[in-house]
N, C-alpha and C. Protein backbone atom coordinates (compact mmCIF):
# COMPACT_ATOMS: atom_id res chain seq x y z
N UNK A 1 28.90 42.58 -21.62
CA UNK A 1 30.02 41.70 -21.82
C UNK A 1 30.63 42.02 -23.18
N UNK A 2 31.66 42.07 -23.01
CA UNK A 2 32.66 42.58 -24.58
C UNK A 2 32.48 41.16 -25.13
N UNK A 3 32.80 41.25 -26.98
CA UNK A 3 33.02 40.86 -27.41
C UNK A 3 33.68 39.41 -27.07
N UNK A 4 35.04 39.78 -27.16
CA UNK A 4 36.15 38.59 -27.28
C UNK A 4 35.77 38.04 -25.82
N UNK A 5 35.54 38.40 -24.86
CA UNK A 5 34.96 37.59 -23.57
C UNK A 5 34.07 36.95 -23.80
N UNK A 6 33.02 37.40 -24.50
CA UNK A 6 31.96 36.35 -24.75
C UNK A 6 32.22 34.91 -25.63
N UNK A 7 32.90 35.55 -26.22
CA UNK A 7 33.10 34.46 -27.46
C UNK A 7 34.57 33.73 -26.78
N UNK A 8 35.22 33.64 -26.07
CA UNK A 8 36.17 33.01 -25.08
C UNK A 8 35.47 32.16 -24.17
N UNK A 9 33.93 32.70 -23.46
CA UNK A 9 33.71 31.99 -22.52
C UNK A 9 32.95 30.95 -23.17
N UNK A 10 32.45 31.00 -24.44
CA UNK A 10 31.52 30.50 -25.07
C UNK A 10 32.51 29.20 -25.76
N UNK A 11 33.76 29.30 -25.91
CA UNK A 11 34.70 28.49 -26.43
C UNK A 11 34.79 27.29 -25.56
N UNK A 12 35.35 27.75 -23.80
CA UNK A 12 35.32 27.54 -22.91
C UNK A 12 34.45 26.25 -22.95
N UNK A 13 32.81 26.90 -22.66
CA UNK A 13 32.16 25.88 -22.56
C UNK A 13 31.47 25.20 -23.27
N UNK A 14 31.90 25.41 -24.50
CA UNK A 14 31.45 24.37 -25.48
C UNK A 14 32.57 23.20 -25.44
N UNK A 15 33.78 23.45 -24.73
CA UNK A 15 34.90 22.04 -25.01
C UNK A 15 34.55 21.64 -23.85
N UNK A 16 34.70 21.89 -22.39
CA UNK A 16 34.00 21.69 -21.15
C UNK A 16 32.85 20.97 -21.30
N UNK A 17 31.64 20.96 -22.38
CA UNK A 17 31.15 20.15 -22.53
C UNK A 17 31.02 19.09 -23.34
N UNK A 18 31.78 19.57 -24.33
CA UNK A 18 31.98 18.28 -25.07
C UNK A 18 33.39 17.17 -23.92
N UNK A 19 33.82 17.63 -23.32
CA UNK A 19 34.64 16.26 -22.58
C UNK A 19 33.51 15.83 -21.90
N UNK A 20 32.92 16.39 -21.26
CA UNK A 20 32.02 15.94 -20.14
C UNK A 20 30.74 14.91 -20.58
N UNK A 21 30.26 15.65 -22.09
CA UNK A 21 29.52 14.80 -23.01
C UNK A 21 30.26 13.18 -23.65
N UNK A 22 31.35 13.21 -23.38
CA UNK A 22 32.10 11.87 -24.03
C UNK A 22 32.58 11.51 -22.66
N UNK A 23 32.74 11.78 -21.84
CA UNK A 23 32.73 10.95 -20.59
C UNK A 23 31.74 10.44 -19.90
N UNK A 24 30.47 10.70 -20.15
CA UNK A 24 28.74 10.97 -19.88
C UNK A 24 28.46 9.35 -20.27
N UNK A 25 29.29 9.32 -22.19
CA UNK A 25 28.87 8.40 -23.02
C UNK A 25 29.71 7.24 -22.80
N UNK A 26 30.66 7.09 -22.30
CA UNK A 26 31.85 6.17 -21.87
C UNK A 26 31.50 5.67 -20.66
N UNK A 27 30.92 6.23 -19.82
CA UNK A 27 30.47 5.73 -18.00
C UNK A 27 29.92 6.12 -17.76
N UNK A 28 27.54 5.90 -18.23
CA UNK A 28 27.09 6.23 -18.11
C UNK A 28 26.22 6.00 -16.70
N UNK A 29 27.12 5.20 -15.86
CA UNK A 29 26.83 4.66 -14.59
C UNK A 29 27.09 5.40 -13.64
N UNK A 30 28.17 7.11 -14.06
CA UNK A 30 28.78 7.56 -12.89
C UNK A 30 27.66 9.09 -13.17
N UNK A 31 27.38 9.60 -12.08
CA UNK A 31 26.39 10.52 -11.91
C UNK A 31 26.88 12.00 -12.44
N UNK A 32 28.23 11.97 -11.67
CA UNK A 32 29.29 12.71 -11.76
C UNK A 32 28.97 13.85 -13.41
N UNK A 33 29.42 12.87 -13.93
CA UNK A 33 29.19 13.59 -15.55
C UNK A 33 28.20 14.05 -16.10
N UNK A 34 27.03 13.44 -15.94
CA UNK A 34 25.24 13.60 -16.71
C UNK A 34 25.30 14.66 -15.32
N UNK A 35 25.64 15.09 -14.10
CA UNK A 35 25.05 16.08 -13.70
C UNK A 35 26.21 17.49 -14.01
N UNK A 36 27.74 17.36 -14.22
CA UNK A 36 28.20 18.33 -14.94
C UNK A 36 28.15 18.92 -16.19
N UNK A 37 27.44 17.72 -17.25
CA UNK A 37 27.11 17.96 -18.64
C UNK A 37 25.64 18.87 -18.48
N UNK A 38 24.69 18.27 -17.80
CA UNK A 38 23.84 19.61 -17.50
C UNK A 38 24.17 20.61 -17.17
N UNK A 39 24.69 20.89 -15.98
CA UNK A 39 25.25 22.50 -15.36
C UNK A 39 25.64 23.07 -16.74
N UNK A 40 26.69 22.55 -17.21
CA UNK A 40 27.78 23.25 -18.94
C UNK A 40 26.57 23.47 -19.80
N UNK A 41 25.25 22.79 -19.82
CA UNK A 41 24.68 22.80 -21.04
C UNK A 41 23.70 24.17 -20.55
N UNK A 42 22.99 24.37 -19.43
CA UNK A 42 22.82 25.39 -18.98
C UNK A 42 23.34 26.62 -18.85
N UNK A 43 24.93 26.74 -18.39
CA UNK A 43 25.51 27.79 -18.42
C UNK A 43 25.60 28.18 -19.95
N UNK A 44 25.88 27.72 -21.12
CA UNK A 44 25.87 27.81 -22.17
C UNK A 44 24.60 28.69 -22.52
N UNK A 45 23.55 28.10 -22.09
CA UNK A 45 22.25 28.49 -22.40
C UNK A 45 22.07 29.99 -22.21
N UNK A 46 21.78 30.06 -20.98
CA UNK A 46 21.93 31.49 -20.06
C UNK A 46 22.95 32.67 -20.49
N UNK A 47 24.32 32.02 -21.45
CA UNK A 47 25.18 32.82 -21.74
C UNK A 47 25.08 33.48 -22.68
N UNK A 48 24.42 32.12 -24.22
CA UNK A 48 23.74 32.57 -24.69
C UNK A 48 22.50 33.53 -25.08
N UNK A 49 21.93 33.36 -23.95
CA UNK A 49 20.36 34.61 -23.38
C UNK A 49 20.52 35.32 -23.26
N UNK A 50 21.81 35.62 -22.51
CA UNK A 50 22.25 36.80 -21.47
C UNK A 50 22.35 38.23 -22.19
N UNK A 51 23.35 37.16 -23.67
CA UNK A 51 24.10 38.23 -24.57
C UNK A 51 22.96 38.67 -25.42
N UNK A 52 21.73 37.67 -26.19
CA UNK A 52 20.70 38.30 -26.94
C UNK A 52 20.05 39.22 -25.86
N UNK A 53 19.92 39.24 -24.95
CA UNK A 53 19.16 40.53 -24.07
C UNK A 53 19.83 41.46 -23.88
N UNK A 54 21.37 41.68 -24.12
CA UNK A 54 21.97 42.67 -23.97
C UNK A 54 21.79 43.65 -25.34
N UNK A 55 22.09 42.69 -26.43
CA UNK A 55 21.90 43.28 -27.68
C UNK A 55 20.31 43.29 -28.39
N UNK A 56 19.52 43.93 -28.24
CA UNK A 56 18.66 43.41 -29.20
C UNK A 56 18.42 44.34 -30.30
């Protein structure tokens, strides 16, 4: 993964989760959010991983 893609997708889902994290905290009754704030916090993760295994 190039550069500026990584760091685009990584932009991506760090705001993707921060809405999802303040909607999580606003209506913590709706499932909806606490299970998209996981998925984002995961993909983050993995994206993160992905790229230290590419480079080491």
């Amino acid at each position: 993964m190039k550069a500026k893609v990584y760091v685009v997708l990584v932009i991506i889902l760090v705001l993707n989760g921060l809405r999802y994290l303040e909607e999580y905290i606003t209506d913590t009754t709706n499932w909806y959010y606490g299970v998209m704030l996981a998925l984002n916090l995961l993909a983050i993760c993995l994206v993160v991983f992905s790229r230290k295994n590419q480079n080491p």
